[in-house]
C-alpha atoms as a PDB file:
ATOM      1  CA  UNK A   1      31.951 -29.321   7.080  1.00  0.00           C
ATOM      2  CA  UNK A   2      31.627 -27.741   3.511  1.00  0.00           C
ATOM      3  CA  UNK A   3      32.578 -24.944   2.081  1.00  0.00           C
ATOM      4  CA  UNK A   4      31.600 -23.641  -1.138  1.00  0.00           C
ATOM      5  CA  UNK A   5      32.684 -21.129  -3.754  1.00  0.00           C
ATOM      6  CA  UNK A   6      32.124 -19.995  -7.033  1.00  0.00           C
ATOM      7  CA  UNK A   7      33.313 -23.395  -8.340  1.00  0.00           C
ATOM      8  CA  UNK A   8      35.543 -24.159  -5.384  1.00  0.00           C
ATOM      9  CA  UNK A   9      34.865 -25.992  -2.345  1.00  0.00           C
ATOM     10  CA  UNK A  10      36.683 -27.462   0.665  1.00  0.00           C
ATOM     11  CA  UNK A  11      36.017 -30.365   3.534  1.00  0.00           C
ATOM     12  CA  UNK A  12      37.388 -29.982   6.689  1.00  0.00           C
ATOM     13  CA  UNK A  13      37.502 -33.612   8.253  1.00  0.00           C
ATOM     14  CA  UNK A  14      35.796 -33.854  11.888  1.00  0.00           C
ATOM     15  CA  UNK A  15      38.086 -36.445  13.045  1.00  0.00           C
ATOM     16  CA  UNK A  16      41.099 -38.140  11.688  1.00  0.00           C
ATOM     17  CA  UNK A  17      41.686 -39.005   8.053  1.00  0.00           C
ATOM     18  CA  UNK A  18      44.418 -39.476   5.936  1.00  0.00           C
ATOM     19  CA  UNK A  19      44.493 -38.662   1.948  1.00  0.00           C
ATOM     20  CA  UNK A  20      47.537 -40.459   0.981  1.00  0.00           C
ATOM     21  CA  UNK A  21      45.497 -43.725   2.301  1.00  0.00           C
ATOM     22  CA  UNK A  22      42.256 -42.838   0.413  1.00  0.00           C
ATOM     23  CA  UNK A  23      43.804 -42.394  -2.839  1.00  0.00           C
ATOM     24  CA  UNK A  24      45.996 -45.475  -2.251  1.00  0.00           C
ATOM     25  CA  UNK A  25      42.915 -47.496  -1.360  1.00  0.00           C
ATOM     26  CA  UNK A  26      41.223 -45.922  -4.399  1.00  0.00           C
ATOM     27  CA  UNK A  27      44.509 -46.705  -7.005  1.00  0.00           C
ATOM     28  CA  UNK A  28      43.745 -50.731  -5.300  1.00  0.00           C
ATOM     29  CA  UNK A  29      40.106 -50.652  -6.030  1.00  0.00           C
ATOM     30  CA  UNK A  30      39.192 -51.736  -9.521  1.00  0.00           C
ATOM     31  CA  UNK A  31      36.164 -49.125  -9.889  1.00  0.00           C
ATOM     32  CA  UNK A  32      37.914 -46.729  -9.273  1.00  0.00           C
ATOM     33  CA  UNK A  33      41.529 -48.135  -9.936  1.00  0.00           C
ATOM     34  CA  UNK A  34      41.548 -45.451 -12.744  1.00  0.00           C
ATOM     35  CA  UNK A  35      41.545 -42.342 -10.796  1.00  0.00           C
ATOM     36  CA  UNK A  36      44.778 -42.714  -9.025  1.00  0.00           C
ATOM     37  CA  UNK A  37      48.635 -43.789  -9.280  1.00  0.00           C
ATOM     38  CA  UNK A  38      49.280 -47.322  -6.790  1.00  0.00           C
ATOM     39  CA  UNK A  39      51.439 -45.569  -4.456  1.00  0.00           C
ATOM     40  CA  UNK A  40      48.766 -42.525  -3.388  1.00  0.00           C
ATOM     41  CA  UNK A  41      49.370 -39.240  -3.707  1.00  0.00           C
ATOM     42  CA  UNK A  42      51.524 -36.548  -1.870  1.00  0.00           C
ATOM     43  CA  UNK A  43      49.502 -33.742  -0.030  1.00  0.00           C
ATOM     44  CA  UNK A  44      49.929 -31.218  -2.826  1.00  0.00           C
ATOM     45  CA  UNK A  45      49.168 -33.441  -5.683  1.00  0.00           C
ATOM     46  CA  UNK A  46      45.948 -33.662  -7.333  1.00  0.00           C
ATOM     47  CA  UNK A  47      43.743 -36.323  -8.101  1.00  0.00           C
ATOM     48  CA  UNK A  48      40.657 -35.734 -10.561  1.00  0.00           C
ATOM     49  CA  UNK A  49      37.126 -37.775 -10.298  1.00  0.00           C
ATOM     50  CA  UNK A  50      34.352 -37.808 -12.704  1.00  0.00           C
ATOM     51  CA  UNK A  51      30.986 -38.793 -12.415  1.00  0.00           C
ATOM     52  CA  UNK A  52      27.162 -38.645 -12.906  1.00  0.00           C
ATOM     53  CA  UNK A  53      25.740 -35.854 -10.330  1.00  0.00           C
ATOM     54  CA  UNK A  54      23.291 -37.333  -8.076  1.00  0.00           C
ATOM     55  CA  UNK A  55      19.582 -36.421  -8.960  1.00  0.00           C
ATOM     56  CA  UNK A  56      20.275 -35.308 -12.126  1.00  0.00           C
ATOM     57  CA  UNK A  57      23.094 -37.925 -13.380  1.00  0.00           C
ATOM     58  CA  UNK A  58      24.559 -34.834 -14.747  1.00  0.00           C
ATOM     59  CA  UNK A  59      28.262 -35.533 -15.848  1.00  0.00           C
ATOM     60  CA  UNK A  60      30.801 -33.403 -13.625  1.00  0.00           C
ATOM     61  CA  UNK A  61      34.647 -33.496 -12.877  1.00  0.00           C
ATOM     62  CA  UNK A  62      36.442 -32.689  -9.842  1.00  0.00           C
ATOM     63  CA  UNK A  63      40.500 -31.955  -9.299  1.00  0.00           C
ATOM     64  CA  UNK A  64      40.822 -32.782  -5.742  1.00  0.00           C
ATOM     65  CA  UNK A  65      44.130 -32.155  -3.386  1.00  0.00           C
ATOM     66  CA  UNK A  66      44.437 -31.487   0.259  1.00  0.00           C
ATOM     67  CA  UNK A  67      46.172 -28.805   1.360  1.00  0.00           C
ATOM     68  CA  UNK A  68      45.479 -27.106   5.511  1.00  0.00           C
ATOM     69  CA  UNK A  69      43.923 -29.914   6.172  1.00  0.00           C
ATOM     70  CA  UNK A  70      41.230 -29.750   4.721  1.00  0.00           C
ATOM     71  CA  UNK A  71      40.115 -31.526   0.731  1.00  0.00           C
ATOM     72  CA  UNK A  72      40.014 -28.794  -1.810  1.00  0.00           C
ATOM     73  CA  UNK A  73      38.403 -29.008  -4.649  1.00  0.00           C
ATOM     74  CA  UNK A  74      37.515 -27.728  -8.282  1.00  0.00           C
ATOM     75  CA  UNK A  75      34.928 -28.320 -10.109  1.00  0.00           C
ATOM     76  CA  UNK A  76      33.660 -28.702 -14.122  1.00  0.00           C
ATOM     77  CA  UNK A  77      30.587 -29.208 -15.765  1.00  0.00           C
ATOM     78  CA  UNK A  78      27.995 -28.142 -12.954  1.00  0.00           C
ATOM     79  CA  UNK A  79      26.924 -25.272 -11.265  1.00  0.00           C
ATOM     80  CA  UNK A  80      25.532 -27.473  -7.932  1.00  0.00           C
ATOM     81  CA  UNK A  81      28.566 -26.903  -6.487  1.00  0.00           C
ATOM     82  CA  UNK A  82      27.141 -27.903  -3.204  1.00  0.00           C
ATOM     83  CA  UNK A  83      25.488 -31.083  -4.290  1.00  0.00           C
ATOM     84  CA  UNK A  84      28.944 -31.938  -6.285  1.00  0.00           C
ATOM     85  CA  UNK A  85      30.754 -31.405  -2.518  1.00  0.00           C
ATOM     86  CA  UNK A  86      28.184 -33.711  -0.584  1.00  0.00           C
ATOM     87  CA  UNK A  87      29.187 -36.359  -3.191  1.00  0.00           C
ATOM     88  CA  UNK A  88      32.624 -36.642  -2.985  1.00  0.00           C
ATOM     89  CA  UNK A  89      32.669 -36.022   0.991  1.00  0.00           C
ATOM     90  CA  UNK A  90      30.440 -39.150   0.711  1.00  0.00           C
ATOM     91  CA  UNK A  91      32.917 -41.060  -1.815  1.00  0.00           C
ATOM     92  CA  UNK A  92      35.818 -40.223   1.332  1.00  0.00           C
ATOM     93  CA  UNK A  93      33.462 -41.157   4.058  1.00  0.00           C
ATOM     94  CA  UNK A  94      34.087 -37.385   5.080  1.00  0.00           C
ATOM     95  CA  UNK A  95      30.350 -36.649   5.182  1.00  0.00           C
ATOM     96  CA  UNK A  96      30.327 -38.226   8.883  1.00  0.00           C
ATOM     97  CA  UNK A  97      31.856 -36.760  12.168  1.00  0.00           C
ATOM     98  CA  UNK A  98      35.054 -39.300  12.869  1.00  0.00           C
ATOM     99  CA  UNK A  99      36.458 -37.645  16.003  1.00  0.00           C
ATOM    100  CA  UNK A 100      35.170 -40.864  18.308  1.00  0.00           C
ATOM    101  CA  UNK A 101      36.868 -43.358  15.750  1.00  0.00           C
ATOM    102  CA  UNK A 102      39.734 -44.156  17.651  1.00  0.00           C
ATOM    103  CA  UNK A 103      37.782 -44.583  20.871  1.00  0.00           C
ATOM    104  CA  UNK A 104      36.835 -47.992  19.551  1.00  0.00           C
ATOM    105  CA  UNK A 105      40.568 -48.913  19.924  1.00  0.00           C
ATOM    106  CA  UNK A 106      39.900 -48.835  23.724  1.00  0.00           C
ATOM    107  CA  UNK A 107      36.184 -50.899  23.191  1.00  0.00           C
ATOM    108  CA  UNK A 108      37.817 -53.505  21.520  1.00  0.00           C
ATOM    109  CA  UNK A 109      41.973 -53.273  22.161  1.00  0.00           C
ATOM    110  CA  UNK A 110      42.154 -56.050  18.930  1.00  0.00           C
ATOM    111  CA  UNK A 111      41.813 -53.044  16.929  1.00  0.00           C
ATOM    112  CA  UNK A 112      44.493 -51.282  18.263  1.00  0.00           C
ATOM    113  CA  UNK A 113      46.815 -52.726  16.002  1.00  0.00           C
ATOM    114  CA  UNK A 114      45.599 -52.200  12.463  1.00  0.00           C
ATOM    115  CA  UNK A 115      44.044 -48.480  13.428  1.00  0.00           C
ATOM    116  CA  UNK A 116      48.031 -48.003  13.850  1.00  0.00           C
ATOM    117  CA  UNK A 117      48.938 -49.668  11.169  1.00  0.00           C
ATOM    118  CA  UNK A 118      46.466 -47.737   8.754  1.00  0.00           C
ATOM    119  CA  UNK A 119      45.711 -44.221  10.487  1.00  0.00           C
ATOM    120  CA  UNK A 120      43.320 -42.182   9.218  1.00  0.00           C
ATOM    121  CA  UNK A 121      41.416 -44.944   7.293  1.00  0.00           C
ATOM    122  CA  UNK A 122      38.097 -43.994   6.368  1.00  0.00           C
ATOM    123  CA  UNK A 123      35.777 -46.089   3.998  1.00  0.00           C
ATOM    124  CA  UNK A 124      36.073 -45.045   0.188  1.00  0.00           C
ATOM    125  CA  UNK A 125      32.620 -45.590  -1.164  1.00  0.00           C
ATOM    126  CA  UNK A 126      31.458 -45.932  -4.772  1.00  0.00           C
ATOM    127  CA  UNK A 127      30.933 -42.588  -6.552  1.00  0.00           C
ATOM    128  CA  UNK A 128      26.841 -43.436  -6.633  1.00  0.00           C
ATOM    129  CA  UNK A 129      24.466 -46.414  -5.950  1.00  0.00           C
ATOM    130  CA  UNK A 130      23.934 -46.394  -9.938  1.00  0.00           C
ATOM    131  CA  UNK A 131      27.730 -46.982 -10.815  1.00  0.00           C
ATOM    132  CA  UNK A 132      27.664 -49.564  -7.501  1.00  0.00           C
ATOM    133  CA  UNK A 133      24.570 -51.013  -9.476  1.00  0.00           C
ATOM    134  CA  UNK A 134      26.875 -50.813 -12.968  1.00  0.00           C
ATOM    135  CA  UNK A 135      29.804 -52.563 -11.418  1.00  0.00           C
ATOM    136  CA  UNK A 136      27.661 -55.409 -10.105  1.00  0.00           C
ATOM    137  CA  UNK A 137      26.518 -56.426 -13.281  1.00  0.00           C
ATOM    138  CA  UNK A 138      30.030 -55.914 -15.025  1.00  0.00           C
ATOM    139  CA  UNK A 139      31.871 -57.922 -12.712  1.00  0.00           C
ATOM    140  CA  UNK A 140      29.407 -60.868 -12.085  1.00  0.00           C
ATOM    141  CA  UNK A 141      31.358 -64.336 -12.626  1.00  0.00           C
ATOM    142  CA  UNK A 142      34.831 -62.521 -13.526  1.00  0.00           C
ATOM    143  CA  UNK A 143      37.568 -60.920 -11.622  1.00  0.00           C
ATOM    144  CA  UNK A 144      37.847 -57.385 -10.924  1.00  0.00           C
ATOM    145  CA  UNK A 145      40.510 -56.542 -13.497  1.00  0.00           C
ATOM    146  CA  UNK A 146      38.727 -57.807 -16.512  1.00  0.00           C
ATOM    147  CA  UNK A 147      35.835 -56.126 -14.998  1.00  0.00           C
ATOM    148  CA  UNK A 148      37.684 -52.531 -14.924  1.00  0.00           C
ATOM    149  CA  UNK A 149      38.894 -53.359 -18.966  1.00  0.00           C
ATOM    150  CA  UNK A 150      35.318 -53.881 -19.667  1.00  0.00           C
ATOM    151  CA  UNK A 151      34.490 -50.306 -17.350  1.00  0.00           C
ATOM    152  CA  UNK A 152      37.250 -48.594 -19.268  1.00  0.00           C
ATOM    153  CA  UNK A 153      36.099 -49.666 -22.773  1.00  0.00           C
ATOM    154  CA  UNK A 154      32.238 -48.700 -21.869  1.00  0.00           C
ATOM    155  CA  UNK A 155      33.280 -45.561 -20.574  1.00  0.00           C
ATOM    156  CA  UNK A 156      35.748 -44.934 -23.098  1.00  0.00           C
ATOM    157  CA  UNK A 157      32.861 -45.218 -25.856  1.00  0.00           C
ATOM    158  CA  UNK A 158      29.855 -43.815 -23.925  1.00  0.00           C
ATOM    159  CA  UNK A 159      31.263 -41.486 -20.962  1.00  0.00           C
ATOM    160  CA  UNK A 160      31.483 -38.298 -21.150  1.00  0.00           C
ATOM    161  CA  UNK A 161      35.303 -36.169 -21.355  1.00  0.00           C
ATOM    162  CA  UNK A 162      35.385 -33.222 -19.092  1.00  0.00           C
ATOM    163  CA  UNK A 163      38.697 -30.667 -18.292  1.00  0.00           C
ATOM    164  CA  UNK A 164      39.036 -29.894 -14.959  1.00  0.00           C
ATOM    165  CA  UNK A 165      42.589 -27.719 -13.563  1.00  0.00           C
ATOM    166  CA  UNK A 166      43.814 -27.928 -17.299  1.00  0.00           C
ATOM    167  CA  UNK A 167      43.506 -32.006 -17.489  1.00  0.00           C
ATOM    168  CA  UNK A 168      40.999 -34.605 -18.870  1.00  0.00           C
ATOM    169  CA  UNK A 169      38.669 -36.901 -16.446  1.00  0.00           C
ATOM    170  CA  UNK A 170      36.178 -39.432 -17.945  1.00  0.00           C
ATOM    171  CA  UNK A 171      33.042 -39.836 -16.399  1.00  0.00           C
ATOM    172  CA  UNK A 172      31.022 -42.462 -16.256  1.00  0.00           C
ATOM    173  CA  UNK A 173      27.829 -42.936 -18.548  1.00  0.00           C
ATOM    174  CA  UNK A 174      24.328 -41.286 -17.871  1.00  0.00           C
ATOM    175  CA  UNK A 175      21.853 -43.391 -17.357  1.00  0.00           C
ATOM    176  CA  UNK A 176      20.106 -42.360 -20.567  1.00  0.00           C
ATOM    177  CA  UNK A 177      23.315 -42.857 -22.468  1.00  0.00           C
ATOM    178  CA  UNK A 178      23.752 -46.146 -21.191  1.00  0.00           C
ATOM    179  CA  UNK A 179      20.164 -47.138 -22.376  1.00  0.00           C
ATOM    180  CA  UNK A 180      22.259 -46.737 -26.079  1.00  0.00           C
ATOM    181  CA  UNK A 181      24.401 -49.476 -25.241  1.00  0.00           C
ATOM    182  CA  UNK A 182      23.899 -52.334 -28.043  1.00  0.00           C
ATOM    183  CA  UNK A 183      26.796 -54.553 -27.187  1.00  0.00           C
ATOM    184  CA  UNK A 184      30.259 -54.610 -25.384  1.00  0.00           C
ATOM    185  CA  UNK A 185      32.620 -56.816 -27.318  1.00  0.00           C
ATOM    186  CA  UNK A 186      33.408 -60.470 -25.096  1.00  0.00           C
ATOM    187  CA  UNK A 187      30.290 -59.762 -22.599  1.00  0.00           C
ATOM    188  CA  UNK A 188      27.338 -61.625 -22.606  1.00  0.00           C
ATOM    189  CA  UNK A 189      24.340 -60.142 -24.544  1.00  0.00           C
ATOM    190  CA  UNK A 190      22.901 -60.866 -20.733  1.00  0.00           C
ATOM    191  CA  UNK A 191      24.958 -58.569 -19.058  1.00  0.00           C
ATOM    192  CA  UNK A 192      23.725 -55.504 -21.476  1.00  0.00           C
ATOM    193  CA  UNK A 193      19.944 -56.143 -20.669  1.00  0.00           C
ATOM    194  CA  UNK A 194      20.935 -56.202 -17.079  1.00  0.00           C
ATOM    195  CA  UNK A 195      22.907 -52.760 -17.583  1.00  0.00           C
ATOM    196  CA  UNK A 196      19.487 -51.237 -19.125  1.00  0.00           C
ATOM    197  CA  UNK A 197      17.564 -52.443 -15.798  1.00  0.00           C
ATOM    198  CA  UNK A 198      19.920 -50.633 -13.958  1.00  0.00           C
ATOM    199  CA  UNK A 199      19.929 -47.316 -15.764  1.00  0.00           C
ATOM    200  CA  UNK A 200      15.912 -47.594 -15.911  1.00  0.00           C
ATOM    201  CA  UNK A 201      16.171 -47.872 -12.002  1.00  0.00           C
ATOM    202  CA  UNK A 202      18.349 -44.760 -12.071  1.00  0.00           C
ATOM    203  CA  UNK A 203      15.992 -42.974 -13.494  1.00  0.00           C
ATOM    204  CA  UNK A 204      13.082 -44.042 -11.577  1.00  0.00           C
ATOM    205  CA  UNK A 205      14.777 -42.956  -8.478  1.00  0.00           C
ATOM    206  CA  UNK A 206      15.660 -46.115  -7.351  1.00  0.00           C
ATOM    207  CA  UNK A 207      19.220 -45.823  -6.986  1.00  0.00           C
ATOM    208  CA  UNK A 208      18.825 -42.569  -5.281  1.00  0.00           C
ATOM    209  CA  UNK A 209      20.959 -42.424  -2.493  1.00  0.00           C
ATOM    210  CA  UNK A 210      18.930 -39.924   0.106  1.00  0.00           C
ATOM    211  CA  UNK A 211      15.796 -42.252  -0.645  1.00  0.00           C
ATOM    212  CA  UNK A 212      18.124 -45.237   0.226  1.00  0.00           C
ATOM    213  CA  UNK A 213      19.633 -44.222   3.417  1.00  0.00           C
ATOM    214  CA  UNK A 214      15.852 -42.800   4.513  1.00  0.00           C
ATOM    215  CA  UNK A 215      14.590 -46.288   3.417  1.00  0.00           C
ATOM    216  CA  UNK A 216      17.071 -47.865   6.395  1.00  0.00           C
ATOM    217  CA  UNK A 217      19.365 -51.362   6.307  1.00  0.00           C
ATOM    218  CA  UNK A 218      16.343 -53.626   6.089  1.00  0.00           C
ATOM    219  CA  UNK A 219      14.185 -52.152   3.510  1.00  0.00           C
ATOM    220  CA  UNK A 220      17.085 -49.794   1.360  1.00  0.00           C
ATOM    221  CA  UNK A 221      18.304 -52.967  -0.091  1.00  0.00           C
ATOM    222  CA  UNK A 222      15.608 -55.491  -0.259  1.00  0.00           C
ATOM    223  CA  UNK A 223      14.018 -52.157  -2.345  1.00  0.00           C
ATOM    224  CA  UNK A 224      16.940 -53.230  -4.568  1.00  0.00           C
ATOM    225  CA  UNK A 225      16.143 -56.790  -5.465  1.00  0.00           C
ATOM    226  CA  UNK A 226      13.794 -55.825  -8.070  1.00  0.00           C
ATOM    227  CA  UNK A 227      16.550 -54.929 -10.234  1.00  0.00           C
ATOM    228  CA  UNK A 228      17.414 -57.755 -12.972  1.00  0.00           C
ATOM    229  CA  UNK A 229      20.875 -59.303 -12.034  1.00  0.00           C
ATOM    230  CA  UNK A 230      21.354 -57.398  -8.215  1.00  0.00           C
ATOM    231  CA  UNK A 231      20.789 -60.482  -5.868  1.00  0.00           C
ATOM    232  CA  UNK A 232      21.221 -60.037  -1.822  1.00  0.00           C
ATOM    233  CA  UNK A 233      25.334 -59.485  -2.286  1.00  0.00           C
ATOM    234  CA  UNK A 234      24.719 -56.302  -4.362  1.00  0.00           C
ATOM    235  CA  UNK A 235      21.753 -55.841  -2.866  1.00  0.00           C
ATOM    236  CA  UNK A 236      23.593 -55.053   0.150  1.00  0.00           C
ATOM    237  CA  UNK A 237      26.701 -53.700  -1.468  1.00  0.00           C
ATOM    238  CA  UNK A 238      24.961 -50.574  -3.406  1.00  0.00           C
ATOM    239  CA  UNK A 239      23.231 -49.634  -0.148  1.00  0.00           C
ATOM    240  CA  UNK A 240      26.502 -49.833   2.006  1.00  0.00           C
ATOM    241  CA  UNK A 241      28.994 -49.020  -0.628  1.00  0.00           C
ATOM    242  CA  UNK A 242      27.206 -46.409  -3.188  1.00  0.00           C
ATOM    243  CA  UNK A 243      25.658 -44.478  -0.347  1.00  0.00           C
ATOM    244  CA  UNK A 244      28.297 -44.378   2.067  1.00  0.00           C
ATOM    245  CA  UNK A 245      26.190 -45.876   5.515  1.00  0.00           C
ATOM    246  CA  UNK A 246      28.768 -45.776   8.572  1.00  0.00           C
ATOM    247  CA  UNK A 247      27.119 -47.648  10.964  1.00  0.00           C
ATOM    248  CA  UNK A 248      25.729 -51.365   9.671  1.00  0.00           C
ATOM    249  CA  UNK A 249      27.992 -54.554   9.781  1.00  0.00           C
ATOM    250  CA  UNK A 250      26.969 -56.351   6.905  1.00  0.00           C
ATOM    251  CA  UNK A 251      26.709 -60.358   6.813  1.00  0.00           C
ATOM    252  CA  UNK A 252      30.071 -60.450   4.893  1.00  0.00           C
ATOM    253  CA  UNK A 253      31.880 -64.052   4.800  1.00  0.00           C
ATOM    254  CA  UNK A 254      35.289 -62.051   4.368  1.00  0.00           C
ATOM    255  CA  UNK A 255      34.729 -59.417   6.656  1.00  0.00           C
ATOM    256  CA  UNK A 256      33.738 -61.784   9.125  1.00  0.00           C
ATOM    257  CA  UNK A 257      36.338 -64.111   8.474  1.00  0.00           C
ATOM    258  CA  UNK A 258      39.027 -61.188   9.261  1.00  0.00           C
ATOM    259  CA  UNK A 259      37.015 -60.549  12.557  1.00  0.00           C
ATOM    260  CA  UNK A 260      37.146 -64.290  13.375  1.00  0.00           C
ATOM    261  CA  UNK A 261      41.096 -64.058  13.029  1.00  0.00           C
ATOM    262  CA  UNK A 262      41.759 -61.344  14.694  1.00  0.00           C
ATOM    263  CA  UNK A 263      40.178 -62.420  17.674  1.00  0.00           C
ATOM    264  CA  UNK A 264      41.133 -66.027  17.315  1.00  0.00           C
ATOM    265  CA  UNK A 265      37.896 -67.538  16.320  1.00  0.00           C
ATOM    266  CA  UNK A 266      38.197 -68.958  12.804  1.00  0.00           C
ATOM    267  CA  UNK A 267      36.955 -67.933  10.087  1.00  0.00           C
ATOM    268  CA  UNK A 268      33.314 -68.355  10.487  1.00  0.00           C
ATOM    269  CA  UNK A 269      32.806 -67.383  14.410  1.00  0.00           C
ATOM    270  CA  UNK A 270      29.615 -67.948  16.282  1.00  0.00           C
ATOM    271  CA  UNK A 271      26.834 -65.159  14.340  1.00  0.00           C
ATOM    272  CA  UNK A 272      25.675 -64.486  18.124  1.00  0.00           C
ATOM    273  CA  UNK A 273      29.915 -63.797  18.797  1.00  0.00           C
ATOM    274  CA  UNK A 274      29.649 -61.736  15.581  1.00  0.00           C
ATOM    275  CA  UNK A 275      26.796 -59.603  16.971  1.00  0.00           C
ATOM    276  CA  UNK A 276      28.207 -58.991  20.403  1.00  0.00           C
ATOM    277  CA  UNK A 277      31.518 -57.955  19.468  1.00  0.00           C
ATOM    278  CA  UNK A 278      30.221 -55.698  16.372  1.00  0.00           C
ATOM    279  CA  UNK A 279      27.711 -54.004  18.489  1.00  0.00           C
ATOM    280  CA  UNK A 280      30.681 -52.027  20.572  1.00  0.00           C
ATOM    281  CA  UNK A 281      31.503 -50.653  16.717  1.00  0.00           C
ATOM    282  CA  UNK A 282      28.943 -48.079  17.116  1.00  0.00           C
ATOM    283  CA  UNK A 283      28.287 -46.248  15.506  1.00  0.00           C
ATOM    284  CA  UNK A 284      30.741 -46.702  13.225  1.00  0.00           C
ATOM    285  CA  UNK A 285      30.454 -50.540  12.259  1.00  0.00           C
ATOM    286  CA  UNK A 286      30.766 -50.022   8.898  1.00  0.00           C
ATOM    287  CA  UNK A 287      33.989 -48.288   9.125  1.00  0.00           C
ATOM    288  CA  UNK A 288      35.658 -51.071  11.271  1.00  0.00           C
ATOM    289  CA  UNK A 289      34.203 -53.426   8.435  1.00  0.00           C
ATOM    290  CA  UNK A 290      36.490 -51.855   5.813  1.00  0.00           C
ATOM    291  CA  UNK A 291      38.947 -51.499   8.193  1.00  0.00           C
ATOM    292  CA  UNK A 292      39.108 -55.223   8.588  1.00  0.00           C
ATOM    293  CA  UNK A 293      39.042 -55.694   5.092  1.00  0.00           C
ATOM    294  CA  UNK A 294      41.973 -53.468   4.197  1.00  0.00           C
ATOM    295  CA  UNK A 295      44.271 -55.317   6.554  1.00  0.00           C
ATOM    296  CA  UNK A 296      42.962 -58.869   5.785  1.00  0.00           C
ATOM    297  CA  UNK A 297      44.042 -57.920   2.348  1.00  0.00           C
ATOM    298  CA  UNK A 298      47.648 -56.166   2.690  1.00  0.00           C
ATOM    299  CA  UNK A 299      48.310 -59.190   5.301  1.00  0.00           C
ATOM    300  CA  UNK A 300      47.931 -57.174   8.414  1.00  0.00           C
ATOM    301  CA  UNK A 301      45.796 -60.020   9.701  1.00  0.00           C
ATOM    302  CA  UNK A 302      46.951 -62.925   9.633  1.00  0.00           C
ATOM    303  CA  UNK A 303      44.885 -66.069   7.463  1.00  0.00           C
ATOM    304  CA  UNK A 304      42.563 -64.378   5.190  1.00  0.00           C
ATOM    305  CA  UNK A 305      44.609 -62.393   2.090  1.00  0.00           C
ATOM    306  CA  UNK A 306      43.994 -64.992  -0.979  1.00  0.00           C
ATOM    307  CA  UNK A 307      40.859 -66.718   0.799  1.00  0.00           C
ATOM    308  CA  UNK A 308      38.292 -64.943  -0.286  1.00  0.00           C
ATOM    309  CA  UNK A 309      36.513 -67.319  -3.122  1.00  0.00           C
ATOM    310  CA  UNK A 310      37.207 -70.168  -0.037  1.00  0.00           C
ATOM    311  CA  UNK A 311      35.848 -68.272   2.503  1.00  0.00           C
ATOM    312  CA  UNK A 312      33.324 -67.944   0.807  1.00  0.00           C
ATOM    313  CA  UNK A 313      32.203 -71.392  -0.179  1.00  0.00           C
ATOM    314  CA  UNK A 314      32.898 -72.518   3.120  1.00  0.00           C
ATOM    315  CA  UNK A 315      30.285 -70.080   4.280  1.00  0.00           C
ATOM    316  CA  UNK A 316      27.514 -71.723   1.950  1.00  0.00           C
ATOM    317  CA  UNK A 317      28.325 -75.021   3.686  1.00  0.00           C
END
């Protein structure tokens, strides 16, 4: 539920969620890896976002905490205080009702164990399908951490500096200012066309994320492929991960692989296995996805952390 004021808001979770774990997951994630310290946040502390606005790619800030449980927030550089609101419950996954989460844990009792182990896990989504669309082309063919030095610089040079609750934020650039872009120093002069293709689809509405989720999990990304450099991977990853879709489990080898293991089936189980097991996730499928994915990764289950580029070769035969 939102909640809007002059240039306050609030969230009030339908379900369970935790903000520690968001902001922890965030601080892990090299998009976003920026925004927050590695060990989270405490309940009172706040963490500030900035961004391009959906529809208008307008550049806004927002100084976040979560106090009565509910996400507060401030906001700079907008008036559409409601449209800034719908964003970030989308970023924390908060835009969908979670109260029959945990029921899965009783579907499938293999859950059981990491829903414990990481309570109040929701996914946390790209800010927008355009920076999704962004970070595909900067981190094609190198790891995430030279991809977020390469982020920080672009940013850095073409973002835009807002103050929000007395402190900078940085957002990310508009799609018009990231038509300006000439070069980044030790990236392929490839990699900057591909950037202008993605801020040309911005502004097309391409990367719109209402016409995205209306377009469904067949057509929203194949409407994608168009784009110079997004193949079926991104394809997939800007419709699921920019737009925040809770109920689609996406043909993921490492995802899959973490499913396998949990249920003792290897790392590439039976697609028909896959299917059947998946389909009790409704309708949040998506949600166990990056569940899975967040324990594969801190070791929670067992055989996948450190597989990933094997995983997936293996699944390419």
């Amino acid at each position: 539920m939102l909640a809007t004021s002059a240039r306050t808001f609030s969230i009030e979770p339908r379900g369970p969620f935790s903000w520690p774990t968001a902001v922890a997951v965030l601080a892990r994630f090299g998009p976003t890896s920026r925004h927050a310290s590695p060990g989270g946040v405490a309940p009172d502390e706040v963490l500030r976002l900035a961004f391009p606005l959906d529809g208008d790619f307008g550049p806004v800030a927002v100084a976040l905490r979560f106090e009565a449980g509910r996400v507060q927030g401030e906001v700079a550089g907008s008036d559409r205080i409601e449209a800034v609101a719908a964003q970030v419950a989308r970023i924390f996954s908060l835009d969908v009702d979670g109260s029959g989460y945990a029921d899965l844990a009783r579907r499938d009792p293999a859950l059981a164990p990491l829903m414990a182990a990481l309570p109040g896990l929701r996914p946390v989504c790209f800010t927008s399908p355009y920076e999704t669309a962004a970070w595909a082309i900067l981190s094609a063919r190198i790891s995430m951490a030279q991809a977020a030095r390469i982020q920080d610089r672009l940013i850095a040079d073409l973002g835009t500096r807002l103050q929000v609750a007395g402190e900078d934020a940085w957002s990310f650039p508009t799609p018009e200012r990231l038509l300006t872009l000439r070069d980044l120093p030790g990236v392929a002069p490839e990699k900057v066309v591909r950037l202008h293709c993605v801020a040309r689809a911005a502004l097309e509405g391409r990367l719109d994320a209402e016409r995205l989720r209306a377009l469904g999990p067949q057509a929203g990304p194949a409407s994608l492929l168009g784009i110079r450099g997004i193949g079926p991977f991104w394809s997939s990853g800007i419709y699921l991960r920019g737009c925040g879709i809770a109920d689609v489990f996406p043909d993921e080898p490492l995802s899959i692989a973490a499913l396998g293991q949990l249920h003792g089936l290897g790392d590439q189980p039976d697609p028909d296995v896959v299917a059947g097991l998946t389909a009790a996730y409704a309708p949040y499928r998506m949600w166990v996805c990056f569940l899975l994915r967040v324990a594969a990764g801190r070791g929670i289950i067992a055989g996948v952390a450190g597989r990933e580029m094997a995983i997936r070769r293996a699944s390419r035969g």
